[in-house]
C-alpha atoms as a PDB file:
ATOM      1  CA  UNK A   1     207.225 109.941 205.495  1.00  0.00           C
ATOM      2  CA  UNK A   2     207.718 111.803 202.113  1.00  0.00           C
ATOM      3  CA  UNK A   3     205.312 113.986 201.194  1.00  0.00           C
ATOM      4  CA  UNK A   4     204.910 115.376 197.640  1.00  0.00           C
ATOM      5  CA  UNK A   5     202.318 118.847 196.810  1.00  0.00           C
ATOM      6  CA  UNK A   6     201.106 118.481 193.514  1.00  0.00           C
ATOM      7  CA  UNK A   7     200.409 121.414 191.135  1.00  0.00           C
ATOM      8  CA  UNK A   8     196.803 121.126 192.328  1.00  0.00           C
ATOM      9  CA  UNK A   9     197.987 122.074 195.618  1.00  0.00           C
ATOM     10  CA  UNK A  10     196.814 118.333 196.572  1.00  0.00           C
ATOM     11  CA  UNK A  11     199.624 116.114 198.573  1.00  0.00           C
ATOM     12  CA  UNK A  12     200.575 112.597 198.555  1.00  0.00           C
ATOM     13  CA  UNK A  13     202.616 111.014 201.323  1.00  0.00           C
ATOM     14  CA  UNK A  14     204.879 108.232 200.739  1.00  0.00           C
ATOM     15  CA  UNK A  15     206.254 105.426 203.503  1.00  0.00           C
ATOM     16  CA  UNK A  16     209.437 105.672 202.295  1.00  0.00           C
ATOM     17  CA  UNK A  17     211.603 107.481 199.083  1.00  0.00           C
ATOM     18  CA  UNK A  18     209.606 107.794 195.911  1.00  0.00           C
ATOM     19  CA  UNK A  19     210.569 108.400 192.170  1.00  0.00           C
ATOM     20  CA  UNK A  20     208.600 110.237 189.035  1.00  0.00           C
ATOM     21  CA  UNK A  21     207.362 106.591 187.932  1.00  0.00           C
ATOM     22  CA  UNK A  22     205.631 105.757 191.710  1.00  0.00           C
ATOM     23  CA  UNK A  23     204.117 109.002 192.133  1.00  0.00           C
ATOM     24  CA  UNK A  24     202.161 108.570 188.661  1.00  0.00           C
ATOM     25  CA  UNK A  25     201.265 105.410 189.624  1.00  0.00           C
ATOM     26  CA  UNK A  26     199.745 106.850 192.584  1.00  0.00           C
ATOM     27  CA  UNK A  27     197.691 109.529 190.615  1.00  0.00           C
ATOM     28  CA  UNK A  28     197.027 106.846 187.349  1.00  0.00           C
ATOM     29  CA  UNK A  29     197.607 104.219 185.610  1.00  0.00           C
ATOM     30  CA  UNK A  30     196.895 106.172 182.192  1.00  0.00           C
ATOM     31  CA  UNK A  31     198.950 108.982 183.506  1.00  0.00           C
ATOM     32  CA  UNK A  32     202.115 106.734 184.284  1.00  0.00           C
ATOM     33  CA  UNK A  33     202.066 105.299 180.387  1.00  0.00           C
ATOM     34  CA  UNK A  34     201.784 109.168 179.174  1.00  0.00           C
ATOM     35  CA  UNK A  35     204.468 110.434 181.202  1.00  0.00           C
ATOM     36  CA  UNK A  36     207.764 111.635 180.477  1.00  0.00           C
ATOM     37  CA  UNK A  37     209.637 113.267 183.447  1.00  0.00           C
ATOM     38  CA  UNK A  38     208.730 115.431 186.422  1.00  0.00           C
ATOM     39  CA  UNK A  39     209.802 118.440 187.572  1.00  0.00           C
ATOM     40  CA  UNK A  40     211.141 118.338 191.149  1.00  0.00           C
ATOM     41  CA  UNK A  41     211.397 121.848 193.136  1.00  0.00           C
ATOM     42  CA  UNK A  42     211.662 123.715 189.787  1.00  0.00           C
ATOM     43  CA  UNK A  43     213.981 121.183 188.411  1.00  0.00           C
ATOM     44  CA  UNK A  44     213.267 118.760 185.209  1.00  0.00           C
ATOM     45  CA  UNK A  45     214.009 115.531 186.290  1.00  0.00           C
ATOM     46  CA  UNK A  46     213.792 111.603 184.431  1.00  0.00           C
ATOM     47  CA  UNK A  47     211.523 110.036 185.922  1.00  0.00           C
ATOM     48  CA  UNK A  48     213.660 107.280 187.550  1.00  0.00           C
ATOM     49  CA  UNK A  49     214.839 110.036 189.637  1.00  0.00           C
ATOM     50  CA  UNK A  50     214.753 108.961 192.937  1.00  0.00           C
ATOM     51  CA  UNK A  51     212.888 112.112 195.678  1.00  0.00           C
ATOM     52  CA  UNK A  52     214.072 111.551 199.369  1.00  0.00           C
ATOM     53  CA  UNK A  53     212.584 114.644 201.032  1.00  0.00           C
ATOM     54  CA  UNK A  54     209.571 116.718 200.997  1.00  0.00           C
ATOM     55  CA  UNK A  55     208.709 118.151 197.737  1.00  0.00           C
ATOM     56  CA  UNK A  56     206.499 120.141 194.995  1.00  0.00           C
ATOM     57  CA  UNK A  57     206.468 118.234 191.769  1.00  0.00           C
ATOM     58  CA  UNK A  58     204.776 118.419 188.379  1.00  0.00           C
ATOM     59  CA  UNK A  59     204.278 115.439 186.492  1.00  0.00           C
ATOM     60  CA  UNK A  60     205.082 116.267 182.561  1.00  0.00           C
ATOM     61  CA  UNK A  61     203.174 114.416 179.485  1.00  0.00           C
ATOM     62  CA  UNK A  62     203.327 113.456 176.183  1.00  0.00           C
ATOM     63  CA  UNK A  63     201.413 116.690 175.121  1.00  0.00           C
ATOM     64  CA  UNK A  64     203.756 119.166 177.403  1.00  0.00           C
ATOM     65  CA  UNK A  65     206.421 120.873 175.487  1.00  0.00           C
ATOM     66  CA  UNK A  66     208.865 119.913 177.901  1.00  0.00           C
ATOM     67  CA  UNK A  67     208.200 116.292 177.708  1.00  0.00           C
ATOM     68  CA  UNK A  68     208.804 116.922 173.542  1.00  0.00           C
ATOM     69  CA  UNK A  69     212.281 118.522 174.297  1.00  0.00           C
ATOM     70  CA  UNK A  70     213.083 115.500 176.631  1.00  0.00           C
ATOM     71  CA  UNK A  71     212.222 113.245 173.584  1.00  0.00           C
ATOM     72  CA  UNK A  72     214.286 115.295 170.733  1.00  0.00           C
ATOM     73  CA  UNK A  73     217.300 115.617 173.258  1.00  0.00           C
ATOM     74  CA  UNK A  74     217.211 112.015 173.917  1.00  0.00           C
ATOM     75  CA  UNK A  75     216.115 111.380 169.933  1.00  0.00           C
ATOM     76  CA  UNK A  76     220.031 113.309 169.751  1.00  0.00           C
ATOM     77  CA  UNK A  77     222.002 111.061 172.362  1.00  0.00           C
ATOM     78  CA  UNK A  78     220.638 108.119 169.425  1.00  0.00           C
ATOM     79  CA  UNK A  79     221.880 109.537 166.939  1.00  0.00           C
ATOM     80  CA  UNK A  80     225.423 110.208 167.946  1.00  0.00           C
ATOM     81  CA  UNK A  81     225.618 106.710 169.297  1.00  0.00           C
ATOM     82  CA  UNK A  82     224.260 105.639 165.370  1.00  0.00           C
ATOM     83  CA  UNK A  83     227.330 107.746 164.007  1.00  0.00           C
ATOM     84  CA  UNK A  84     229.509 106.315 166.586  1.00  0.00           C
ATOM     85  CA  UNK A  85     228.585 102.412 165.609  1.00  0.00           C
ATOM     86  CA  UNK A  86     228.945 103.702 161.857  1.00  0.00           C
ATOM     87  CA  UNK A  87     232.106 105.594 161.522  1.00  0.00           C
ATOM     88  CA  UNK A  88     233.953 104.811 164.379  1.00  0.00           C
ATOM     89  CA  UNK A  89     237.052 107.177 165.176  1.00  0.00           C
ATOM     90  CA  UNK A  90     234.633 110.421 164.812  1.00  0.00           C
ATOM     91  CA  UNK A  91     234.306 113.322 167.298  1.00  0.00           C
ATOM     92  CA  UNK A  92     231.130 114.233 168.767  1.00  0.00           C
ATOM     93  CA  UNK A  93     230.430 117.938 170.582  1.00  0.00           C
ATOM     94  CA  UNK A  94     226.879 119.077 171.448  1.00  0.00           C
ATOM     95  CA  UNK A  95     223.350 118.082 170.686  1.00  0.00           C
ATOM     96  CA  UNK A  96     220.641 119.914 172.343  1.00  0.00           C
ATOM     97  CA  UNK A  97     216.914 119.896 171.553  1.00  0.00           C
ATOM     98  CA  UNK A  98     215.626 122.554 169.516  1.00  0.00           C
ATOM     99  CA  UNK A  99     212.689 124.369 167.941  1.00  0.00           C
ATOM    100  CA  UNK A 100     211.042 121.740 165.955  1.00  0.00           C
ATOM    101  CA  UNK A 101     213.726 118.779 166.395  1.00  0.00           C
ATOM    102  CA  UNK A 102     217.248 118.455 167.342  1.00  0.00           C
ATOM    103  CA  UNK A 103     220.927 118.536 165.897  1.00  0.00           C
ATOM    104  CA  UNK A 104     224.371 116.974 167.128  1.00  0.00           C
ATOM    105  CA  UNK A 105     227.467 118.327 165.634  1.00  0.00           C
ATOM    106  CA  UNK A 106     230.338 115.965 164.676  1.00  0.00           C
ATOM    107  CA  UNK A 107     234.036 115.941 163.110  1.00  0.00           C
ATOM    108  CA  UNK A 108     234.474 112.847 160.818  1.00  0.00           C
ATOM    109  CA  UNK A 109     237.147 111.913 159.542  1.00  0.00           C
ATOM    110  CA  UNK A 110     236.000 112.623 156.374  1.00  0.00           C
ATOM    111  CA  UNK A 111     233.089 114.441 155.535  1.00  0.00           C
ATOM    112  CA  UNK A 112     229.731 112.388 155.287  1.00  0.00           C
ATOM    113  CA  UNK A 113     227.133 113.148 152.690  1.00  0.00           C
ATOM    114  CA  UNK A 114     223.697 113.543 152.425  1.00  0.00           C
ATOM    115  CA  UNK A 115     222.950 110.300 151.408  1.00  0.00           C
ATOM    116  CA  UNK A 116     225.124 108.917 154.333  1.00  0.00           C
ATOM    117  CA  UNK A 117     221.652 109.698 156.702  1.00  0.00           C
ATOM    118  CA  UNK A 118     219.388 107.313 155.483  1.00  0.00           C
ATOM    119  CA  UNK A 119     222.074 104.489 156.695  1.00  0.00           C
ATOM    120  CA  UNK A 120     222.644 106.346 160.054  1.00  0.00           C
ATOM    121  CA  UNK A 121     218.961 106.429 160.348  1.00  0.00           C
ATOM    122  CA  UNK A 122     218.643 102.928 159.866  1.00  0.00           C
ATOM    123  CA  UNK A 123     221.276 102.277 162.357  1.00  0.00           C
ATOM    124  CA  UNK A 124     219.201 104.600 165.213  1.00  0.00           C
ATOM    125  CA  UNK A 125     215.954 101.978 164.461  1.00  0.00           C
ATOM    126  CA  UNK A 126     218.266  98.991 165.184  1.00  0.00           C
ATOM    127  CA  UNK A 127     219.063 100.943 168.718  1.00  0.00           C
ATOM    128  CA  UNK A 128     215.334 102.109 169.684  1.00  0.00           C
ATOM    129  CA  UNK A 129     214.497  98.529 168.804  1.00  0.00           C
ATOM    130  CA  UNK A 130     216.853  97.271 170.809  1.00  0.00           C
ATOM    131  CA  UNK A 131     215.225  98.997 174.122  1.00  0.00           C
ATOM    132  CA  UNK A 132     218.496 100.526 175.184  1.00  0.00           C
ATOM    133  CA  UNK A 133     217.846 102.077 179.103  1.00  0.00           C
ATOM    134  CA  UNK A 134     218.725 105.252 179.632  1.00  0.00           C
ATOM    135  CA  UNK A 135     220.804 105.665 182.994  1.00  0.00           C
ATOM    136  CA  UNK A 136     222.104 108.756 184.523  1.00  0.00           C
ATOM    137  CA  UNK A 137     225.893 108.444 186.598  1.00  0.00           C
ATOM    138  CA  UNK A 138     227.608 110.930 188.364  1.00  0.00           C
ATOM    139  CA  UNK A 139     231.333 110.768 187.900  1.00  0.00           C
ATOM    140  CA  UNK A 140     234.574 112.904 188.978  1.00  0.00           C
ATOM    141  CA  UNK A 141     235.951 114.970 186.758  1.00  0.00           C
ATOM    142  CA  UNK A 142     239.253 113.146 186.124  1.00  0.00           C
ATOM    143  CA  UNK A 143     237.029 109.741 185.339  1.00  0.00           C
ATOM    144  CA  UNK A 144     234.990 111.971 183.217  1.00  0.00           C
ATOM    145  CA  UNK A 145     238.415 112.929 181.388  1.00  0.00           C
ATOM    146  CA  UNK A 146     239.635 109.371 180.835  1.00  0.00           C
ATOM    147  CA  UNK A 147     236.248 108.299 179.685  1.00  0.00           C
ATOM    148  CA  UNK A 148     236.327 111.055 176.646  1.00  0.00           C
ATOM    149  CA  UNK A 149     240.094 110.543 176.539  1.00  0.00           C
ATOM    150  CA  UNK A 150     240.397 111.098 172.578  1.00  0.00           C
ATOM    151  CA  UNK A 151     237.094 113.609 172.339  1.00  0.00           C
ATOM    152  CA  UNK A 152     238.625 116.995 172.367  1.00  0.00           C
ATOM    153  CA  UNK A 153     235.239 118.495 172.668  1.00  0.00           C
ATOM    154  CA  UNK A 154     234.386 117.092 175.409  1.00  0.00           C
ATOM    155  CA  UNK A 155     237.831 117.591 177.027  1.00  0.00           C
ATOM    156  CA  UNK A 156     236.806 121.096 176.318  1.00  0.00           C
ATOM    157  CA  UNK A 157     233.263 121.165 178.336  1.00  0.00           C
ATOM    158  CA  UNK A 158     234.695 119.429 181.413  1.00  0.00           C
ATOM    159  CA  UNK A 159     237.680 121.849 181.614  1.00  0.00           C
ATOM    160  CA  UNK A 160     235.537 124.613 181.313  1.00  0.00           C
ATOM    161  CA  UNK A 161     232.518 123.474 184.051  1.00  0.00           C
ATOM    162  CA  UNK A 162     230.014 123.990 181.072  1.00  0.00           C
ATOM    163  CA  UNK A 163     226.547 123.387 183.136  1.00  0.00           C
ATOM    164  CA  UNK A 164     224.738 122.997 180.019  1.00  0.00           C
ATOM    165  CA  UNK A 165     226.247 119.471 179.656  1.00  0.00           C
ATOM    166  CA  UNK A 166     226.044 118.405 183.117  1.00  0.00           C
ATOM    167  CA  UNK A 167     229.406 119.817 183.936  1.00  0.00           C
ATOM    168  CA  UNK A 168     228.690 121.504 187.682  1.00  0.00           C
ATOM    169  CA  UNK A 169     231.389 121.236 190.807  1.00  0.00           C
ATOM    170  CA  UNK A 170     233.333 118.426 191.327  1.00  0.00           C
ATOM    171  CA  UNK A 171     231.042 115.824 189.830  1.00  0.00           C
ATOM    172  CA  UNK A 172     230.077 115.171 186.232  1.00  0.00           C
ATOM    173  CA  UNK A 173     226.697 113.606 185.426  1.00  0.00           C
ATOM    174  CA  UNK A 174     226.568 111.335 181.932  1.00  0.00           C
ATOM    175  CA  UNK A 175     223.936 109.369 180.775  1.00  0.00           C
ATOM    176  CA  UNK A 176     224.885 105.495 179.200  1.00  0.00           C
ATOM    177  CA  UNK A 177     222.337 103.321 177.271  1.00  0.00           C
ATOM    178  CA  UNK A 178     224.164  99.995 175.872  1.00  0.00           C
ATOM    179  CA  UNK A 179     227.906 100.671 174.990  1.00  0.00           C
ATOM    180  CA  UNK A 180     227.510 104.872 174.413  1.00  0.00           C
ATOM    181  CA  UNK A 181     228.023 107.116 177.322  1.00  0.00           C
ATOM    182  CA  UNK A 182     227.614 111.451 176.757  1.00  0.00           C
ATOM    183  CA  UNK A 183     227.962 114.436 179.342  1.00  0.00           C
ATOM    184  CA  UNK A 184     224.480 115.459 179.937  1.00  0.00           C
ATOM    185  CA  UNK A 185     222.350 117.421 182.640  1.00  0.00           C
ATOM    186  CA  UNK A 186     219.132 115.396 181.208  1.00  0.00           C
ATOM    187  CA  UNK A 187     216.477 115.010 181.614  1.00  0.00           C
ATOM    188  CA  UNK A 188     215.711 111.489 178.918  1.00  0.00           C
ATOM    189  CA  UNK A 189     213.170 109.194 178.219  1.00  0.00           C
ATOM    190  CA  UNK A 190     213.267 105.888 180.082  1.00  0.00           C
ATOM    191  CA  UNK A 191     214.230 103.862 176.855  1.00  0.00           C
ATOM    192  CA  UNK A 192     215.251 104.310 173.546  1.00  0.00           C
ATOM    193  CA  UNK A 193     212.361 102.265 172.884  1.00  0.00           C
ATOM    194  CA  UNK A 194     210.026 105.421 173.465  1.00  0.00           C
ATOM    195  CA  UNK A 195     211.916 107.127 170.154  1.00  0.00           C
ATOM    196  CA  UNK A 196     209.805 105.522 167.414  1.00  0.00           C
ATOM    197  CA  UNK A 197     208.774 108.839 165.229  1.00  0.00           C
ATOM    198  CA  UNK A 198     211.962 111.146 164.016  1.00  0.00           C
ATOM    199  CA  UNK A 199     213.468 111.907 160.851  1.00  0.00           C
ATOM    200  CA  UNK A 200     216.742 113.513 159.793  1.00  0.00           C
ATOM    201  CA  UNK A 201     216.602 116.277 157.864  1.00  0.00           C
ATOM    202  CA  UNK A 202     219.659 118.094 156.694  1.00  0.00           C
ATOM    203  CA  UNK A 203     223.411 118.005 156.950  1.00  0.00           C
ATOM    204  CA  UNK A 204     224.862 122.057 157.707  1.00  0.00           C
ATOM    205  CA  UNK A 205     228.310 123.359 158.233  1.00  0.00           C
ATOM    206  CA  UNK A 206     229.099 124.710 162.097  1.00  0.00           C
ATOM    207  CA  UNK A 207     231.945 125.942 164.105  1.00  0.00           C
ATOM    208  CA  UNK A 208     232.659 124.758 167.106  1.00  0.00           C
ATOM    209  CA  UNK A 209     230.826 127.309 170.123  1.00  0.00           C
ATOM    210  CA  UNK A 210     230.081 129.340 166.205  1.00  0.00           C
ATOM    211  CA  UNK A 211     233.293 130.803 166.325  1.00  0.00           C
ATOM    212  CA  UNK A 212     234.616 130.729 162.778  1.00  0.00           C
ATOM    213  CA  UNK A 213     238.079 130.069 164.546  1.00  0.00           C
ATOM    214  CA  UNK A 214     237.318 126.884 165.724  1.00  0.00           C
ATOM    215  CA  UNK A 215     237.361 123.506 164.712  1.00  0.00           C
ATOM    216  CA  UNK A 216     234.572 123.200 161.416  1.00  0.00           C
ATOM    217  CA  UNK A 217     232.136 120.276 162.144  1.00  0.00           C
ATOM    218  CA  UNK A 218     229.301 118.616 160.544  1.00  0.00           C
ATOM    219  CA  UNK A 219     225.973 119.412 162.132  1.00  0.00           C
ATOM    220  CA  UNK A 220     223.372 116.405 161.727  1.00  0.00           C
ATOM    221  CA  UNK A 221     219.791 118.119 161.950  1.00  0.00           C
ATOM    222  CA  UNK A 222     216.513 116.201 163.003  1.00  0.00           C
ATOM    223  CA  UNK A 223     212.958 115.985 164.127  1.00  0.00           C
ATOM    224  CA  UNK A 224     211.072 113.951 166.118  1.00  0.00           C
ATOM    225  CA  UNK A 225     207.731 113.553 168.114  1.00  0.00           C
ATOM    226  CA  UNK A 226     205.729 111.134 169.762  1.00  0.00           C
ATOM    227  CA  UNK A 227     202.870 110.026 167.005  1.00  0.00           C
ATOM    228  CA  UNK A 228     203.698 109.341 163.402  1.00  0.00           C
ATOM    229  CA  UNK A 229     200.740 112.310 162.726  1.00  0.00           C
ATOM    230  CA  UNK A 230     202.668 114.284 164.168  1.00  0.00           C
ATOM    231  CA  UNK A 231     205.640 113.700 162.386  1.00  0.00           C
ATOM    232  CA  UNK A 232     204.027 113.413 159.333  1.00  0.00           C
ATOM    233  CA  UNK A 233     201.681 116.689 159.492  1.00  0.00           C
ATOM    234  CA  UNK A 234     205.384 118.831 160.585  1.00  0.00           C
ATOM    235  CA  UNK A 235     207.145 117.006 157.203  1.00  0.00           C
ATOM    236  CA  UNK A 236     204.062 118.369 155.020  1.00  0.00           C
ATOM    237  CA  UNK A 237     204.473 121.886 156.604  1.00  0.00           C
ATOM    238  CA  UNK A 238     208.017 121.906 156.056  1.00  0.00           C
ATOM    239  CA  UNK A 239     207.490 120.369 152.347  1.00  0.00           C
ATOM    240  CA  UNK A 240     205.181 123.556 151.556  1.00  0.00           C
ATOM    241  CA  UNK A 241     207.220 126.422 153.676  1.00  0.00           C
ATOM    242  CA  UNK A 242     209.917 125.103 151.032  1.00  0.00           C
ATOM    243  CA  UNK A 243     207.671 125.853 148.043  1.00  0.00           C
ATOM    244  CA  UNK A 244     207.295 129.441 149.395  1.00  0.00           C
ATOM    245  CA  UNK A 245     210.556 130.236 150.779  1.00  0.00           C
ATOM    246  CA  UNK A 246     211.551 133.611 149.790  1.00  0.00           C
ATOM    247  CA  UNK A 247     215.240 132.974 148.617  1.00  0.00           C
ATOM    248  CA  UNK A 248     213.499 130.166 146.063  1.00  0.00           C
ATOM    249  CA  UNK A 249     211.179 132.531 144.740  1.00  0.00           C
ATOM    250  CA  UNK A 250     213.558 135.350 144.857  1.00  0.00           C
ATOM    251  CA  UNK A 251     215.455 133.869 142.223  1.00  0.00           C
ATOM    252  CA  UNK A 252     212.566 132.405 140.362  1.00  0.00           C
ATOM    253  CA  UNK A 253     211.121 135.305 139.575  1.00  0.00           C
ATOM    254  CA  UNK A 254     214.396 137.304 139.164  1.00  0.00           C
ATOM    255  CA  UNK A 255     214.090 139.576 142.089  1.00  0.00           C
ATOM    256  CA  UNK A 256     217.905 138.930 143.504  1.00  0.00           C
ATOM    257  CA  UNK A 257     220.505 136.688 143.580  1.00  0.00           C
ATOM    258  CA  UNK A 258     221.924 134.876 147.147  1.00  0.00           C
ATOM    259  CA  UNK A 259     224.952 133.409 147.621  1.00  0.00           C
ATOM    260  CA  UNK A 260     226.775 131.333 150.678  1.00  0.00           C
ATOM    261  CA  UNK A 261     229.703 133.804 149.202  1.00  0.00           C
ATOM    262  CA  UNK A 262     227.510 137.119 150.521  1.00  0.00           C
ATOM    263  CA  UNK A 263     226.389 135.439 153.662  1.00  0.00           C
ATOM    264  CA  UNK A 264     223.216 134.683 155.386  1.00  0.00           C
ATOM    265  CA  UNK A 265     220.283 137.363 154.796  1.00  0.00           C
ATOM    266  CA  UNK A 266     221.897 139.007 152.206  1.00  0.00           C
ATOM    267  CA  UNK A 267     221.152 139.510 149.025  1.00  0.00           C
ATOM    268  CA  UNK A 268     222.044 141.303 145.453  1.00  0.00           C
ATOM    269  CA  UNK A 269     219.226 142.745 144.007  1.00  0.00           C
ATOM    270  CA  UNK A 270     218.589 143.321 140.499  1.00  0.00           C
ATOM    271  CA  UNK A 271     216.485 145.468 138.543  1.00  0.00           C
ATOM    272  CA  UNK A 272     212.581 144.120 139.152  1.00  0.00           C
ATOM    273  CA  UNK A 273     213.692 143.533 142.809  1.00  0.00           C
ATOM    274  CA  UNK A 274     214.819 146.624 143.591  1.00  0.00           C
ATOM    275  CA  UNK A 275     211.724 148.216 141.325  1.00  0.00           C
ATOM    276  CA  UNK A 276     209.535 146.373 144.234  1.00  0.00           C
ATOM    277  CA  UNK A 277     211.756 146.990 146.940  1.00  0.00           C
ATOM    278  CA  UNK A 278     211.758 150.693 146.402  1.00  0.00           C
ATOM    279  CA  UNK A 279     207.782 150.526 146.335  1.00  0.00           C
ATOM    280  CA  UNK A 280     207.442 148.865 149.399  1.00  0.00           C
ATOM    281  CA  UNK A 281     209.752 151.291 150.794  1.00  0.00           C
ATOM    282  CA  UNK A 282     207.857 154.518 149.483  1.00  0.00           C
ATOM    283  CA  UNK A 283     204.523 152.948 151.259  1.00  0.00           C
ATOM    284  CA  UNK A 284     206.094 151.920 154.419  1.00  0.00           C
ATOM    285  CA  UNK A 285     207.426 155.804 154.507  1.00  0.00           C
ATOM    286  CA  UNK A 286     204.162 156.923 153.435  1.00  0.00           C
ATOM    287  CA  UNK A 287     202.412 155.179 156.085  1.00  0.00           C
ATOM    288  CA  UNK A 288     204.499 156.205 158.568  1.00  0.00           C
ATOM    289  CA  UNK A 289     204.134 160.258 157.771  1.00  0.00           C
ATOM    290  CA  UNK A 290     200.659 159.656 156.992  1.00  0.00           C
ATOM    291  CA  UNK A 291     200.195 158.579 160.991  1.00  0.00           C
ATOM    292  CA  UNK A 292     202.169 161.124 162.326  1.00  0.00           C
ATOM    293  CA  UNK A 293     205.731 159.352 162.940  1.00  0.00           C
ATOM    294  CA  UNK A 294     208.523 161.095 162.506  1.00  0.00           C
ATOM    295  CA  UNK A 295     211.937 160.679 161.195  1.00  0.00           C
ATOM    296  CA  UNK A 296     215.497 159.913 162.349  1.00  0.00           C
ATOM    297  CA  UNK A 297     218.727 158.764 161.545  1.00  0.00           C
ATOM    298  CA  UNK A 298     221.755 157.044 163.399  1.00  0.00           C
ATOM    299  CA  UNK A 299     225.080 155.764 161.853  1.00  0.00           C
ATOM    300  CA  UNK A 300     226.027 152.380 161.067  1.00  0.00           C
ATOM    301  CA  UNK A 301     229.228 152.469 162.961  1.00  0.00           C
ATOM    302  CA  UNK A 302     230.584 154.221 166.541  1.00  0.00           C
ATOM    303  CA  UNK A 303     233.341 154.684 168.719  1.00  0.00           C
ATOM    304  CA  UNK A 304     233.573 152.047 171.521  1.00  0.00           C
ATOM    305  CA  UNK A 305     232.536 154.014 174.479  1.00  0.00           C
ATOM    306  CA  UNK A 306     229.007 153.990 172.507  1.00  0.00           C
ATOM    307  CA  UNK A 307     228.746 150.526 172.875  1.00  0.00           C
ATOM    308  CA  UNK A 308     230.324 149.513 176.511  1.00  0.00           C
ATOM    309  CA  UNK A 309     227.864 152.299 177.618  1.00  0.00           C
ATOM    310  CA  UNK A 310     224.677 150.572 175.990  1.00  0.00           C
ATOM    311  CA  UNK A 311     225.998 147.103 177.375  1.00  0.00           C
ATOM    312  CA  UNK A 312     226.665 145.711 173.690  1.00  0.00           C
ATOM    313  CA  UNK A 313     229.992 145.251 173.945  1.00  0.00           C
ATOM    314  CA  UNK A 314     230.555 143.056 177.192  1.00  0.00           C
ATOM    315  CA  UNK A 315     227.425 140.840 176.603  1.00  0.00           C
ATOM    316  CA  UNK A 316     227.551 140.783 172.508  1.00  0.00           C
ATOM    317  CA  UNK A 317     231.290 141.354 171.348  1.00  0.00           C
ATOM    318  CA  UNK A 318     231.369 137.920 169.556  1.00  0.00           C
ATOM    319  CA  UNK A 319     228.617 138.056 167.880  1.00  0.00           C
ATOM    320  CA  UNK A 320     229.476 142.014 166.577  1.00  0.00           C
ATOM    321  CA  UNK A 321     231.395 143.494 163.568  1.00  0.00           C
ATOM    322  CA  UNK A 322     235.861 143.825 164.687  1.00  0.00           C
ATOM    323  CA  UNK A 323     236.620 147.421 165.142  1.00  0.00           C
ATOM    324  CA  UNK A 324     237.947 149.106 162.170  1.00  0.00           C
ATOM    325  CA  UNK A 325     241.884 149.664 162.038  1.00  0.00           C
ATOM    326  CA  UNK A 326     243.687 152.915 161.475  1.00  0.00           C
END
């Protein structure tokens, strides 16, 4: 006898072991069509996960964020399994779910274009159509290493135990749907059928792990969700947040100039911009005396001791400016 305590506090006992699809069945029919995995003793789960002991669970639906990761993570395994069918030879690293969608990073033999997506697109409808199951495998680590024989990336992740990509003790756990096989923790949908509603969006530049000493890929960015209103009410958003984005009007209007040369966030401004950037200044100082704040200064740069004293420097050294050189 299994028996499984339901957020509710309510429990259901089972004859026998049980997994995420019987135990909505249990509950409802309408529930069982709307969900999307479970989460098992704090864990997220698939739902074909199979429960063999006593257990709190939480049942997770088409309108839970977590079932919307689940779907843009598995949206991600599609697409590198499209790119694989299309340009065969190419390396594949990561592709998690993120705000608003998903991305996979790649190394092609030769760079792809933007209008190489639309094709890869095409090819990730032929593979939802098909209604391509979604099975999780754990593996040892030197079968994981043959599998990914010629995917230095992945090499990488199983030498270093990376638990992110289902890389934890001495087994490895991959998900396969047809022919394509990834390291992955999951959770996924059940089929690829369930990944109707996505869109790519953009083609970006990334390093490997975003160190700018590694390997430079091509990073694939994408949305998806699980009505096309959805979809379609995000791509309208997006459509208008581009009419107002501040580097476009920036430039329109003659405030400053950006450049990939300068970096990210920065900007040379010229004379109206720095005419309005010097009045927003003289309020926000105004504002501040005006309330009774009052002012102080630090420098921009400090010795090392600063820094392994605040923490910084173990937890942030990447990601931080090189010490200067005498």
């Amino acid at each position: 006898m299994i028996k499984i305590t339901l957020p509710d506090k309510s429990v259901k006992e089972f004859d026998s072991e049980i997994d995420g699809v019987g135990i909505a069945k249990s509950i409802s029919n309408s529930l069982a069509k709307s969900a999307v995995c479970i989460d098992v003793n704090g864990e997220l789960k698939d739902l074909s996960y199979v429960i063999k002991e006593d257990s709190k669970c939480k049942i997770y639906t088409k309108q839970d964020q977590y079932a919307l990761d689940t779907l843009r993570h598995s949206t991600a395994h599609v697409l590198a399994q499209a790119v694989l069918n299309l340009f065969p030879g190419t390396e594949f690293a990561v592709g998690p779910h993120i705000e608003d969608g998903f991305y996979y990073d790649f190394m092609f033999k030769e760079n792809i274009k933007e209008s190489d997506l639309s094709s890869i697109e095409n090819e990730m409808r032929r593979i939802n159509k098909a209604n391509q199951l979604f099975i999780r495998e754990e593996i040892s680590i030197n079968d994981a290493k043959n599998k990914f024989l010629k995917q230095q990336f992945k090499q990488e992740l199983i030498s270093t135990a990376d638990p992110s990509e289902g890389v934890e003790g001495d087994n490895i756990s991959i998900y396969k749907n047809d022919h394509f096989a990834d390291l992955c923790r999951g959770p996924h949908v059940s089929s690829t059928s369930q990944i109707n509603h996505f869109k790519l969006t953009k083609l970006a530049g990334a390093y490997w792990r975003g160190i700018e000493t590694n390997p430079q890929l091509q990073r694939i960015y994408g949305t998806a969700w699980f009505s096309k209103e959805d979809l379609d009410n995000y791509l309208a958003r997006q459509k208008e947040a581009e009419k107002r984005d501040h580097r476009k009007l920036g430039n329109e209007l003659n405030l400053f100039v950006n450049t990939e040369e300068l970096g990210p966030g920065q900007f040379l401004w010229k004379p109206k911009g720095s005419i309005l950037r010097q009045n927003i200044e003289d309020y926000s100082k105004k504002a501040h005396a005006d309330n009774g704040y009052e002012y102080a200064y630090t420098p921009h740069i400090g010795r090392s001791v600063l820094w392994e004293t605040s923490g910084h420097l173990d937890y942030y050294k990447e990601g931080m400016y090189p010490p200067l050189k005498k």
